[in-house]
PDB file of N, CA and C in Angstrom:
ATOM      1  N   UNK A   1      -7.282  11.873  -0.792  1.00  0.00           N
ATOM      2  CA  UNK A   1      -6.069  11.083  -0.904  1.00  0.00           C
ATOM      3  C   UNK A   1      -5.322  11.135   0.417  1.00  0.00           C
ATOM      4  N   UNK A   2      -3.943  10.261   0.336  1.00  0.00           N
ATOM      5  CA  UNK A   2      -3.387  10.514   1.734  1.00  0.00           C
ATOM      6  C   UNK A   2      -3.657   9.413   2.278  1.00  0.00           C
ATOM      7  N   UNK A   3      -2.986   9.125   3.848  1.00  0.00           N
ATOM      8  CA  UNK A   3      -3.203   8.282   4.317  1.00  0.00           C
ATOM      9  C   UNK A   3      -3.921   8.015   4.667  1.00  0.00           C
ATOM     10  N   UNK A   4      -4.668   6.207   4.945  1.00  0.00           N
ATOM     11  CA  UNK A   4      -5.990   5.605   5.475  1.00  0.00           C
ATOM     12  C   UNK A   4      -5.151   4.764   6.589  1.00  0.00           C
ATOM     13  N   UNK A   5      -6.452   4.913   7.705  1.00  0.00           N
ATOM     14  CA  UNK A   5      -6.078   4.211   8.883  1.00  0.00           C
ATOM     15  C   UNK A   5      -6.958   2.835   9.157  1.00  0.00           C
ATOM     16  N   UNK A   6      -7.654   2.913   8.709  1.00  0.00           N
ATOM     17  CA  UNK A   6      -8.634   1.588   8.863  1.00  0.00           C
ATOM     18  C   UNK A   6      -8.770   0.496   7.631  1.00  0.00           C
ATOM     19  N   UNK A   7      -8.281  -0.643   7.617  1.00  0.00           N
ATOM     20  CA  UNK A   7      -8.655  -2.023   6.491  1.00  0.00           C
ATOM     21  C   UNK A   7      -9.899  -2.108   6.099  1.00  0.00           C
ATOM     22  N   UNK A   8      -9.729  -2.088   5.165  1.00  0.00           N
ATOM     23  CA  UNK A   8     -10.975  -2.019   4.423  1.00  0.00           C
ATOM     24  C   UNK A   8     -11.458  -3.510   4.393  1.00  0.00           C
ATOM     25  N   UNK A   9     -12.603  -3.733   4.500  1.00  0.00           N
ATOM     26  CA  UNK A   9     -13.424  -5.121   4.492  1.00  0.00           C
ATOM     27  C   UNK A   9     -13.146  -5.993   3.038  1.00  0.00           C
ATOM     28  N   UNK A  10     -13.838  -4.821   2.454  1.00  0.00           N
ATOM     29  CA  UNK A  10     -14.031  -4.856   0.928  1.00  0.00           C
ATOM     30  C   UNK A  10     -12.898  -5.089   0.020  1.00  0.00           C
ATOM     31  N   UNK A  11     -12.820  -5.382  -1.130  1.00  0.00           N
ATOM     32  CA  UNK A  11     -11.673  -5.177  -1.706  1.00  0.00           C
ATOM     33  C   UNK A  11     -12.092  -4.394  -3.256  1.00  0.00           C
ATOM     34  N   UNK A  12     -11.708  -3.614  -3.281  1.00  0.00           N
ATOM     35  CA  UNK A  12     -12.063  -3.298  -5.294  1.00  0.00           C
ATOM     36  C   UNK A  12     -11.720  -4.946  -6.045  1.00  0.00           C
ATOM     37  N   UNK A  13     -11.701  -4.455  -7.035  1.00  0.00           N
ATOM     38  CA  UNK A  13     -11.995  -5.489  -8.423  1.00  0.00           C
ATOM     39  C   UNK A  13      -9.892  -5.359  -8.787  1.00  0.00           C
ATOM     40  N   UNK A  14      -9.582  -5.958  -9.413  1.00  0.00           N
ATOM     41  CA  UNK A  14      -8.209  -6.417  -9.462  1.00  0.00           C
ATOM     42  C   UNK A  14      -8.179  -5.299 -11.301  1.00  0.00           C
ATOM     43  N   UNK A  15      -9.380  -4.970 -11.565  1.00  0.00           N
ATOM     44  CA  UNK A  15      -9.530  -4.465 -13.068  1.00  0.00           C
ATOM     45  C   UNK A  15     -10.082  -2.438 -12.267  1.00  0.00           C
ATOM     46  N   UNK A  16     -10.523  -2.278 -11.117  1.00  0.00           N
ATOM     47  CA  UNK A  16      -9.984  -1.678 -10.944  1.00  0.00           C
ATOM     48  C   UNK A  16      -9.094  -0.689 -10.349  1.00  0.00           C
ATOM     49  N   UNK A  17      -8.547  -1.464  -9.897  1.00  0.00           N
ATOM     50  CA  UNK A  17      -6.520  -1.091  -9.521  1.00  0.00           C
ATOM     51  C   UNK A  17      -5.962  -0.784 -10.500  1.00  0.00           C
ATOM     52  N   UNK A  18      -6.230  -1.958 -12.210  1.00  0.00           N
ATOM     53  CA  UNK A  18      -5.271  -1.539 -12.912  1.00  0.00           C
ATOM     54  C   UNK A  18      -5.889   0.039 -13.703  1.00  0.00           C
ATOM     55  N   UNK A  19      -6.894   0.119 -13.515  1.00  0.00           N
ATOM     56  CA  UNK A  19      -7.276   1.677 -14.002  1.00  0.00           C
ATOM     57  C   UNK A  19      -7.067   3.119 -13.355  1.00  0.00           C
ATOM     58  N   UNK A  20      -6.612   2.805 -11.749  1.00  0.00           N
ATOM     59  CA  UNK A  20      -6.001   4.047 -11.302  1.00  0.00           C
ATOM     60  C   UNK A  20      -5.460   4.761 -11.875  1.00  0.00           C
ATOM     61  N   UNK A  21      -5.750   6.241 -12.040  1.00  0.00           N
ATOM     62  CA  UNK A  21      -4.974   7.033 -12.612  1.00  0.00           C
ATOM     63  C   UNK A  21      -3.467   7.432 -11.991  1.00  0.00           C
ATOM     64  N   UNK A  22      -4.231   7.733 -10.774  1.00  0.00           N
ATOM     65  CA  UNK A  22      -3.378   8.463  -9.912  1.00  0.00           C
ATOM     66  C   UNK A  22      -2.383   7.465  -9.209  1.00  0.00           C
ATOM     67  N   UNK A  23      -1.074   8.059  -8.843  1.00  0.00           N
ATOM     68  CA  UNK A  23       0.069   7.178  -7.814  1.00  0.00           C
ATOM     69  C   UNK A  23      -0.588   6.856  -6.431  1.00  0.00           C
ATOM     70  N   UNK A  24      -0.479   5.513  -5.964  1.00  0.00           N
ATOM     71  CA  UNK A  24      -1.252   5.192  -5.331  1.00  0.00           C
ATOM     72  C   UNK A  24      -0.100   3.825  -4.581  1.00  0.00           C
ATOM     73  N   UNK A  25      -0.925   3.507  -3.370  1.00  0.00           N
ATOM     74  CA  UNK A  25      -0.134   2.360  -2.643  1.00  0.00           C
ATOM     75  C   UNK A  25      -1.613   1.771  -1.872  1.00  0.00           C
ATOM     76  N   UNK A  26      -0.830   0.735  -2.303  1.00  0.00           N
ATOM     77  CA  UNK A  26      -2.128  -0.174  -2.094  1.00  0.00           C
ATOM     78  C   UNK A  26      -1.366  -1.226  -0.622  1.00  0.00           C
ATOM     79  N   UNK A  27      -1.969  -1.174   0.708  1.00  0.00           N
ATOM     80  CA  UNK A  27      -1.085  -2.177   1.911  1.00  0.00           C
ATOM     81  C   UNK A  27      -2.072  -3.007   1.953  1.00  0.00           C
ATOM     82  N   UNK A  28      -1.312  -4.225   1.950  1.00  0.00           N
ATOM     83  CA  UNK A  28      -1.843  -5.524   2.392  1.00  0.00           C
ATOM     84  C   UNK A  28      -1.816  -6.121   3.694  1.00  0.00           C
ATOM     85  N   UNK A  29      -2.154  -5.911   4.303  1.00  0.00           N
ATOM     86  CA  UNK A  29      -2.364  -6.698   6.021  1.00  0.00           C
ATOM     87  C   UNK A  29      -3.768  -7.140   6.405  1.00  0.00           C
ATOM     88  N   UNK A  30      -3.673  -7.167   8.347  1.00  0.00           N
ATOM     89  CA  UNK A  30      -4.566  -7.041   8.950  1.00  0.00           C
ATOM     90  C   UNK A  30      -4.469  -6.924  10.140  1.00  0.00           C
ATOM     91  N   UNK A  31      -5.705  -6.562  10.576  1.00  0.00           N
ATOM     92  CA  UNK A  31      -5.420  -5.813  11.890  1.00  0.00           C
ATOM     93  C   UNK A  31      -4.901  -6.508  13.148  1.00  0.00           C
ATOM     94  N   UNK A  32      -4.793  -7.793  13.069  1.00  0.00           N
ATOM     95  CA  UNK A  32      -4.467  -8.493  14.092  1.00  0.00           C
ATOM     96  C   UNK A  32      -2.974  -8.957  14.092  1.00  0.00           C
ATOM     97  N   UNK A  33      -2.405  -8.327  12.807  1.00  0.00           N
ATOM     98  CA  UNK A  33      -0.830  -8.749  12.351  1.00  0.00           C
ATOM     99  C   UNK A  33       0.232  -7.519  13.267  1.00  0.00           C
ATOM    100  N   UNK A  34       0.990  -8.523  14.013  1.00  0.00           N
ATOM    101  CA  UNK A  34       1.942  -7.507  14.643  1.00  0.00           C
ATOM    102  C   UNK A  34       3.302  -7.037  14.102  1.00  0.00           C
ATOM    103  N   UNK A  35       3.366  -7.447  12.776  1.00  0.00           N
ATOM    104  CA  UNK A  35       4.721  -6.625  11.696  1.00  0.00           C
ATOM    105  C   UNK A  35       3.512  -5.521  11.165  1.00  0.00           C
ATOM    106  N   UNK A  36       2.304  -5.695  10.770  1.00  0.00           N
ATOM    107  CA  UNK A  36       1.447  -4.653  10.541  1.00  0.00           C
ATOM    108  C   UNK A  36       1.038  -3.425  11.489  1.00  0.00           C
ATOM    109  N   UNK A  37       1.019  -3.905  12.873  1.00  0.00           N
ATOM    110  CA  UNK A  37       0.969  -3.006  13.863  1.00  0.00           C
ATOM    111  C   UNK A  37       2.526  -2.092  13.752  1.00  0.00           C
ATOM    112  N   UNK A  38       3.327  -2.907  14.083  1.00  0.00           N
ATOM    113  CA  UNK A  38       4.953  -2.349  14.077  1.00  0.00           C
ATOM    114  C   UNK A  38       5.239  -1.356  12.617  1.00  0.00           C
ATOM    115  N   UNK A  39       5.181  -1.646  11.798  1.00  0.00           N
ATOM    116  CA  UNK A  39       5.133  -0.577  10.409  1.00  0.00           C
ATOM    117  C   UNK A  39       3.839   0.357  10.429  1.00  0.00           C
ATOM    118  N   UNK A  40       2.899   0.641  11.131  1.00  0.00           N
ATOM    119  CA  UNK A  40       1.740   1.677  10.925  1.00  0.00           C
ATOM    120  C   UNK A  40       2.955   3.402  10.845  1.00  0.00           C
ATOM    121  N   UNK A  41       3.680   3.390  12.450  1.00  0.00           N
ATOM    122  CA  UNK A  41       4.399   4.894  12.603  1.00  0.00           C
ATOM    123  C   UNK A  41       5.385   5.341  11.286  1.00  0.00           C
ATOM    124  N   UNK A  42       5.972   3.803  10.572  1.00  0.00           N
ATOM    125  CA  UNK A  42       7.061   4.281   9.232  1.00  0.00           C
ATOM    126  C   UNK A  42       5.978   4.845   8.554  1.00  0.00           C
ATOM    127  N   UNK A  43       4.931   4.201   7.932  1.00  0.00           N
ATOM    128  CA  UNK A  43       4.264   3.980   6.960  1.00  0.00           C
ATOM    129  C   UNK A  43       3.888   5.439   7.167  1.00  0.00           C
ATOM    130  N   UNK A  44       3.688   6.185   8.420  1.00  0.00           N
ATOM    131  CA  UNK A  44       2.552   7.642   8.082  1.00  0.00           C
ATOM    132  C   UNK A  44       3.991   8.332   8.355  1.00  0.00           C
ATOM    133  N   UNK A  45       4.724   8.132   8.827  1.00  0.00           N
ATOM    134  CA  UNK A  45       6.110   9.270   8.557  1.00  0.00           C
ATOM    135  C   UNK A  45       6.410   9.407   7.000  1.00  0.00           C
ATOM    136  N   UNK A  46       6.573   8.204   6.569  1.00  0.00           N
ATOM    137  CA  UNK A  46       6.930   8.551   5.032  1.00  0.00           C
ATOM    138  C   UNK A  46       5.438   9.116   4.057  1.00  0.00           C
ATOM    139  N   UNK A  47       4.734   8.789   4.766  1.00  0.00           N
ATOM    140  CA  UNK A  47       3.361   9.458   3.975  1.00  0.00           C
ATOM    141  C   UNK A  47       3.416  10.976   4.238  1.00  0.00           C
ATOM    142  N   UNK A  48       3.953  11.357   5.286  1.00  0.00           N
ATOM    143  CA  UNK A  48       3.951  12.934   5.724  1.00  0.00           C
ATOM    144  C   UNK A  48       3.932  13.852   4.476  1.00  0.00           C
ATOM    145  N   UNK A  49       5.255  13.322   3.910  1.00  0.00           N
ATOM    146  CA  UNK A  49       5.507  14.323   2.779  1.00  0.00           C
ATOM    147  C   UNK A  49       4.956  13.978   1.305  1.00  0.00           C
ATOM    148  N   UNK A  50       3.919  13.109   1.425  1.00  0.00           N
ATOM    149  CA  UNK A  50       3.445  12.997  -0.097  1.00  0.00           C
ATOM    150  C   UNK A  50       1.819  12.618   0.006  1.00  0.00           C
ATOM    151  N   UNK A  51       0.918  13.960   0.625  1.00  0.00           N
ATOM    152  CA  UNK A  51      -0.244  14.292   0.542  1.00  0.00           C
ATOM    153  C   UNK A  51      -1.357  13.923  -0.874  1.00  0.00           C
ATOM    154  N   UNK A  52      -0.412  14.001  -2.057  1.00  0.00           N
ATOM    155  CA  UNK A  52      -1.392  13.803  -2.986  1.00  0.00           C
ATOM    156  C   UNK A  52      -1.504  12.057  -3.616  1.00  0.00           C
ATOM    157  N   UNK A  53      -0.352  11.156  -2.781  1.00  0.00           N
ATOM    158  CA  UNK A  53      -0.548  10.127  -3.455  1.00  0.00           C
ATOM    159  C   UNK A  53      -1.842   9.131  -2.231  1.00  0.00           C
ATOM    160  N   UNK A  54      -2.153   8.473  -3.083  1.00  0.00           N
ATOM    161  CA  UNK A  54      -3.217   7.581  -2.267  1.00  0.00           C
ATOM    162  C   UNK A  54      -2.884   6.539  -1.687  1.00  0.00           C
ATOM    163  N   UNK A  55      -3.698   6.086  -0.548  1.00  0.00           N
ATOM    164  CA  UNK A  55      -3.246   4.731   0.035  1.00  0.00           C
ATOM    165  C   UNK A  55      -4.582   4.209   0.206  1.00  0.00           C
ATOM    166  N   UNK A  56      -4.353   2.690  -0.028  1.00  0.00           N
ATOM    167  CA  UNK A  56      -5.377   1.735  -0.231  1.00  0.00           C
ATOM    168  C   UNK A  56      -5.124   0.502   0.750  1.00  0.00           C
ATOM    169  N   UNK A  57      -5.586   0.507   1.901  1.00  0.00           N
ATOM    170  CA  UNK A  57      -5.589  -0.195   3.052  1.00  0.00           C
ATOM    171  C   UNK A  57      -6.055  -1.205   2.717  1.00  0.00           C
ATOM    172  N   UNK A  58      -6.101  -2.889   2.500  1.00  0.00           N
ATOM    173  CA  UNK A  58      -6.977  -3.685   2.368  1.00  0.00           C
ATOM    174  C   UNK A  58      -6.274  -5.133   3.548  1.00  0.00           C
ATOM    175  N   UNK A  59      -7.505  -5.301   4.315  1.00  0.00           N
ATOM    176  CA  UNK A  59      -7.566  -6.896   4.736  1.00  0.00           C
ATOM    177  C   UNK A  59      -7.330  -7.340   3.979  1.00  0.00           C
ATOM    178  N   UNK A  60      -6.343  -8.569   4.187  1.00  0.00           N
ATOM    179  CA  UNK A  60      -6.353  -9.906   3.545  1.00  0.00           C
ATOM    180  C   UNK A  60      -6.510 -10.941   4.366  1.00  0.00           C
ATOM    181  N   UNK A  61      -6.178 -12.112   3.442  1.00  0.00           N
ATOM    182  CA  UNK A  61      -6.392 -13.171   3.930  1.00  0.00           C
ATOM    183  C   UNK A  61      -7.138 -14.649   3.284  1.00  0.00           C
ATOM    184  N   UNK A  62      -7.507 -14.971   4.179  1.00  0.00           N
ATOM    185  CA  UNK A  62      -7.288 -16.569   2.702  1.00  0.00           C
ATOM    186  C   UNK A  62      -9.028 -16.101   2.008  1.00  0.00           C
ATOM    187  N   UNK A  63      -9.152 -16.308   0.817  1.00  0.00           N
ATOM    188  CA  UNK A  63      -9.940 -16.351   0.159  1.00  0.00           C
ATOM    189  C   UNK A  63      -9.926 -15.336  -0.312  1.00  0.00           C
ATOM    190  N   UNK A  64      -9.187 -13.838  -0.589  1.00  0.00           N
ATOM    191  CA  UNK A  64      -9.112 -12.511  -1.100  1.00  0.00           C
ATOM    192  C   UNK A  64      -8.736 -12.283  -1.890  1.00  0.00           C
ATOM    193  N   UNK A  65      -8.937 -12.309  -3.159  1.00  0.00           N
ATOM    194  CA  UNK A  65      -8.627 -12.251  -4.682  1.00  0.00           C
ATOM    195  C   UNK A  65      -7.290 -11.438  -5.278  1.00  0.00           C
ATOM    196  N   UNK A  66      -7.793 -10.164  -4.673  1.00  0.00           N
ATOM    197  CA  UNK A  66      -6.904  -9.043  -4.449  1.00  0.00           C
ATOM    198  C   UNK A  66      -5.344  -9.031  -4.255  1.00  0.00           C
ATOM    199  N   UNK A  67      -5.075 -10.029  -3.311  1.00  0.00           N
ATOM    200  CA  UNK A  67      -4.309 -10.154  -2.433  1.00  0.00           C
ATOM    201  C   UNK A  67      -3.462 -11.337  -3.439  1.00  0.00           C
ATOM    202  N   UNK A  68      -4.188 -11.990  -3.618  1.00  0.00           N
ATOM    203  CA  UNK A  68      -3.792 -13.523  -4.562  1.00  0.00           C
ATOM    204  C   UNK A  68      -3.032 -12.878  -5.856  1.00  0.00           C
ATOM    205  N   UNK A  69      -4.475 -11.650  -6.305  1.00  0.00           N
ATOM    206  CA  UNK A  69      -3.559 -11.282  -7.703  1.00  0.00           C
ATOM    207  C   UNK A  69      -2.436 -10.721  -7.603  1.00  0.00           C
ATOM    208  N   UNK A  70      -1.830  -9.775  -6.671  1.00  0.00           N
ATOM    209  CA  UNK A  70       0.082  -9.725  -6.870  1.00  0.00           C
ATOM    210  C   UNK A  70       0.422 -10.191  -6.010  1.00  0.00           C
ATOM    211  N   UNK A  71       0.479 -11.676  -5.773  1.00  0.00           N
ATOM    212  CA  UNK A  71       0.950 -12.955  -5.153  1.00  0.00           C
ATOM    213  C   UNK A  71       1.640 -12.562  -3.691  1.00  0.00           C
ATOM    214  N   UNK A  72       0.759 -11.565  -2.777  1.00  0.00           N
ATOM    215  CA  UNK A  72       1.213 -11.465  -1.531  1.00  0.00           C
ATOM    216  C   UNK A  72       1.287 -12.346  -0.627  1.00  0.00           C
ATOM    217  N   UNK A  73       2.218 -12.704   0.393  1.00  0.00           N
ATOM    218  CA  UNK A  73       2.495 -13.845   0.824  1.00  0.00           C
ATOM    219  C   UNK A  73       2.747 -13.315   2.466  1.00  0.00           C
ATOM    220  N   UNK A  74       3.615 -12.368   2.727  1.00  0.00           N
ATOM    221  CA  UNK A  74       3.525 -11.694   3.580  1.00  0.00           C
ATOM    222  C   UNK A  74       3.102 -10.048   4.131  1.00  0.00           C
ATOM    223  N   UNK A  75       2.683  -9.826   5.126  1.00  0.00           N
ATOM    224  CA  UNK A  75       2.307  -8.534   5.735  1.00  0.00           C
ATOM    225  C   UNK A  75       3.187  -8.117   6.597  1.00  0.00           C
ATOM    226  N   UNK A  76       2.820  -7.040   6.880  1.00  0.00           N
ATOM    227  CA  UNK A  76       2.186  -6.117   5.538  1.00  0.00           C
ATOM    228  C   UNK A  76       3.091  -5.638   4.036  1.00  0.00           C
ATOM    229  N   UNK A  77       2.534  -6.321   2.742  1.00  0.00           N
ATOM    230  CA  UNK A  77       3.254  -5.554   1.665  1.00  0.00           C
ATOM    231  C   UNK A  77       2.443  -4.349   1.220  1.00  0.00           C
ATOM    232  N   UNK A  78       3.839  -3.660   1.032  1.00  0.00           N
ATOM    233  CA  UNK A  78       3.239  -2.608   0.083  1.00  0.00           C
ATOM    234  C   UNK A  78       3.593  -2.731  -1.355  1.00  0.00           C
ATOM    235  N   UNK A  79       2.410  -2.032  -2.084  1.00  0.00           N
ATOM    236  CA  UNK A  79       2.430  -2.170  -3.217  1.00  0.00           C
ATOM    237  C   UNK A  79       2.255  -0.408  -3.913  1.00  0.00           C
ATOM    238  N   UNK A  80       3.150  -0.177  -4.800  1.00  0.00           N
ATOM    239  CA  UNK A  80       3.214   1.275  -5.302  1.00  0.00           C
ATOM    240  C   UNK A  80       3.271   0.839  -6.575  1.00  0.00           C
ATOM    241  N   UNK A  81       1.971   2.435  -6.842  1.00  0.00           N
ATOM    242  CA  UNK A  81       1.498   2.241  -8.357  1.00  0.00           C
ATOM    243  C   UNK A  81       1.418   3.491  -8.807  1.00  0.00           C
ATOM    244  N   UNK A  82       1.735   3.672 -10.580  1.00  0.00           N
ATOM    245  CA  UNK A  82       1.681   4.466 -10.855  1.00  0.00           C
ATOM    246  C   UNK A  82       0.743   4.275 -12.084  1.00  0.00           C
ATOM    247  N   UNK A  83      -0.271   4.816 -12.581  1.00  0.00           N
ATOM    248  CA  UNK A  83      -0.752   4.586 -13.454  1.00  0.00           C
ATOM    249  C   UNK A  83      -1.635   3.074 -13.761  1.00  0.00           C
ATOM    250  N   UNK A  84      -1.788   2.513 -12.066  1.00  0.00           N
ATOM    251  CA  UNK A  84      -2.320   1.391 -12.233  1.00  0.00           C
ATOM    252  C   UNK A  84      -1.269   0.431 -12.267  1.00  0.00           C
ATOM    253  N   UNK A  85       0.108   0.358 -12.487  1.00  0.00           N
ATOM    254  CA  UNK A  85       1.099  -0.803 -13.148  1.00  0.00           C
ATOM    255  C   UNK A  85       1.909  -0.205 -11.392  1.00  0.00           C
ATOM    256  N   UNK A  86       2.383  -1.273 -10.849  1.00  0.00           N
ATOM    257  CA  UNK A  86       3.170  -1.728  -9.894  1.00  0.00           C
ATOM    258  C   UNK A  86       4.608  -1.590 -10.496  1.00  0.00           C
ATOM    259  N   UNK A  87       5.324  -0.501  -9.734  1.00  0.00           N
ATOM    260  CA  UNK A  87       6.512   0.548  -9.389  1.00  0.00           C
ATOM    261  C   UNK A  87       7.631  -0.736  -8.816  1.00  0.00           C
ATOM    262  N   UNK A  88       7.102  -0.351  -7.813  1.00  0.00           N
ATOM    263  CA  UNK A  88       7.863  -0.935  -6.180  1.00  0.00           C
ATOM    264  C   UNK A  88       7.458  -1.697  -5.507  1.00  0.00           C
ATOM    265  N   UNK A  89       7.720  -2.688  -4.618  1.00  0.00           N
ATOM    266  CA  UNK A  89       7.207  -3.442  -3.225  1.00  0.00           C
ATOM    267  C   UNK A  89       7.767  -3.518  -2.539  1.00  0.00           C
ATOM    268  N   UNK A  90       7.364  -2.933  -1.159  1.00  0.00           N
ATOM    269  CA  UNK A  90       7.643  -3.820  -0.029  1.00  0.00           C
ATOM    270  C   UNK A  90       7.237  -4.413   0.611  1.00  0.00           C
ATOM    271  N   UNK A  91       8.369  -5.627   1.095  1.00  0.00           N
ATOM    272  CA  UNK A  91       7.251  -7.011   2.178  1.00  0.00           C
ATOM    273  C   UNK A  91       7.969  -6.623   3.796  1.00  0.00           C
ATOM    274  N   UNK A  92       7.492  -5.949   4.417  1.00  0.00           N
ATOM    275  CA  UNK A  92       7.350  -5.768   5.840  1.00  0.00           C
ATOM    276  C   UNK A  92       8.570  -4.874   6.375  1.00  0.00           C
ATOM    277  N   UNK A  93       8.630  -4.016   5.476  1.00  0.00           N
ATOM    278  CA  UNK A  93       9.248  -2.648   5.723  1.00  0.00           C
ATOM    279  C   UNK A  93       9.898  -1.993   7.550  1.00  0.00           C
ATOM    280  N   UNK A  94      10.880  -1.819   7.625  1.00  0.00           N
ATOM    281  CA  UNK A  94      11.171  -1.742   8.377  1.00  0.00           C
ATOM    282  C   UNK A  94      11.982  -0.386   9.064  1.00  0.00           C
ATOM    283  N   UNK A  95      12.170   0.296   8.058  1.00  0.00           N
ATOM    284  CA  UNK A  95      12.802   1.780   8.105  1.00  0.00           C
ATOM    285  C   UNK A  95      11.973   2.621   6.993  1.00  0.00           C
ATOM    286  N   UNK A  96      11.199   3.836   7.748  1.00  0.00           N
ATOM    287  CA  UNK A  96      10.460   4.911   7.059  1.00  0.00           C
ATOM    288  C   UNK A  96      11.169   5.713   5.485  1.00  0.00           C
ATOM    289  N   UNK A  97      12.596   5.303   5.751  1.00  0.00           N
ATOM    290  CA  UNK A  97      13.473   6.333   4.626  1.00  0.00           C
ATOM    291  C   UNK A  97      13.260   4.947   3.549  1.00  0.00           C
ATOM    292  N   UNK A  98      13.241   3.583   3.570  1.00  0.00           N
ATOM    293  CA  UNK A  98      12.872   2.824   2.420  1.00  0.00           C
ATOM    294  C   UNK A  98      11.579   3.482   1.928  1.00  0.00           C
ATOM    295  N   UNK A  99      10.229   3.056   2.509  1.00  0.00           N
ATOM    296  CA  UNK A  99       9.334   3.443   1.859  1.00  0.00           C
ATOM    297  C   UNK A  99       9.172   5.117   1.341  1.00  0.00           C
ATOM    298  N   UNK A 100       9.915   6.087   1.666  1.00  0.00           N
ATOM    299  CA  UNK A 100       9.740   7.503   1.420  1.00  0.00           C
ATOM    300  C   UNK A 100      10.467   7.195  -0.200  1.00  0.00           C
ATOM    301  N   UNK A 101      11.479   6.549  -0.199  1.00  0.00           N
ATOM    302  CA  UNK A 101      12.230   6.459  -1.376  1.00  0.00           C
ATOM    303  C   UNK A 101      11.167   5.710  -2.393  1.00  0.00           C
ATOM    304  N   UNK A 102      10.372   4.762  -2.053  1.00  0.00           N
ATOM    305  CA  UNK A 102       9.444   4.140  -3.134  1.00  0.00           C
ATOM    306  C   UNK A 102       7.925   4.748  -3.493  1.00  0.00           C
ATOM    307  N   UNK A 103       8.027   5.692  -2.191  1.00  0.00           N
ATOM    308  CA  UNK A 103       6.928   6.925  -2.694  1.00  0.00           C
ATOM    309  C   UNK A 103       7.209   8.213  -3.559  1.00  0.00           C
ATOM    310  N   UNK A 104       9.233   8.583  -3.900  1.00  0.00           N
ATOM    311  CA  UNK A 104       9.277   9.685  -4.365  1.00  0.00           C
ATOM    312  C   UNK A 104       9.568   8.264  -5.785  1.00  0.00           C
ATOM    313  N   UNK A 105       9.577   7.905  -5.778  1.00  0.00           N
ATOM    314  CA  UNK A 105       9.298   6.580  -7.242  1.00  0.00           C
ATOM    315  C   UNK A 105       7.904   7.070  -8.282  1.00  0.00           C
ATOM    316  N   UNK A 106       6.765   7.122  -7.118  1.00  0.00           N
ATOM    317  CA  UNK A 106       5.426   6.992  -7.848  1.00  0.00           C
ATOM    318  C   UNK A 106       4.859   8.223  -8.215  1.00  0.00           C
ATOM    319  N   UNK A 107       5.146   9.349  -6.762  1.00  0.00           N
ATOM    320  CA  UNK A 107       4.587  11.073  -6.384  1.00  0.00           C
ATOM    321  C   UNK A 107       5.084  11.875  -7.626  1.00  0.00           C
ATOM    322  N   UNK A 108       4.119  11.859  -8.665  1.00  0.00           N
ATOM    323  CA  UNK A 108       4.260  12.904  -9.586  1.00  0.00           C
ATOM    324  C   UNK A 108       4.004  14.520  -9.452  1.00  0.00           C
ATOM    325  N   UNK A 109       3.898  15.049  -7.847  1.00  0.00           N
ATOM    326  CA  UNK A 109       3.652  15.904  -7.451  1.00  0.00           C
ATOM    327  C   UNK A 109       4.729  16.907  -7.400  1.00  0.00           C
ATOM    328  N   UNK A 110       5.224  18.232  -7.713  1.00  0.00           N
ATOM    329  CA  UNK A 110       5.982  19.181  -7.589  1.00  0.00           C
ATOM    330  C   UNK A 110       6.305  18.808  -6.009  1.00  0.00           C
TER     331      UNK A 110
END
C-alpha cells in the first residue's frame, strides 16, 4: 500500500474498485498533464502520514472506462474510497492540508 509513482497503463474493472476492501484513492491523470505534474509534491506530503491507505494511479483519457465511470472531467482528480463507495473528491488540488483532511476521511488506521 502507500504511495504509487507511475500511471498505470491498465485500468482494473469499474466492479473491481467497487469491491475494495481497504481505504484507498484512486488519481486520475497523465503524465504529460502539468496540474498533474504540479500536485505530485501535495499528493506524497499528505500521503506521508497515512502508510496503510492505498493509491491507485491510473492514465486516462479518451476511451477509458474507468475514468468515464465517476464522470472525471478534469486532472488530476482524486478519488477516496472507503469500502469501495467514494468518500471525497478532488479536482486538481492545490494545498497538501485539503487532501490530508480527505485522507483522515477514509484512514481507518490508529
Amino acid at each position: 500500500m502507500g504511495l504509487t509513482a507511475v500511471y498505470a497503463e491498465t485500468e482494473p474493472a469499474r466492479a473491481q474498485i467497487n469491491a475494495l476492501e481497504e481505504a484507498t484513492v484512486i488519481e486520475f491523470g497523465s503524465p504529460d498533464c502539468g496540474h498533474c505534474s504540479a500536485a505530485q509534491p501535495l499528493i506524497a506530503q499528505a500521503f506521508a502520514g497515512h502508510p496503510d491507505v492505498a493509491h491507485i494511479k491510473i492514465e486516462d483519457g479518451r476511451g477509458r472506462r474507468l475514468g468515464r465511470s465517476f464522470a472525471v472531467k478534469l486532472w488530476p482528480t482524486l478519488i477516496f474510497l472507503r469500502q469501495g463507495k467514494e468518500v471525497e473528491r478532488l479536482v486538481r488540488p492545490s494545498d497538501s492540508s485539503t487532501i490530508e483532511e480527505a485522507l483522515r476521511q477514509i484512514d481507518v488506521s490508529p
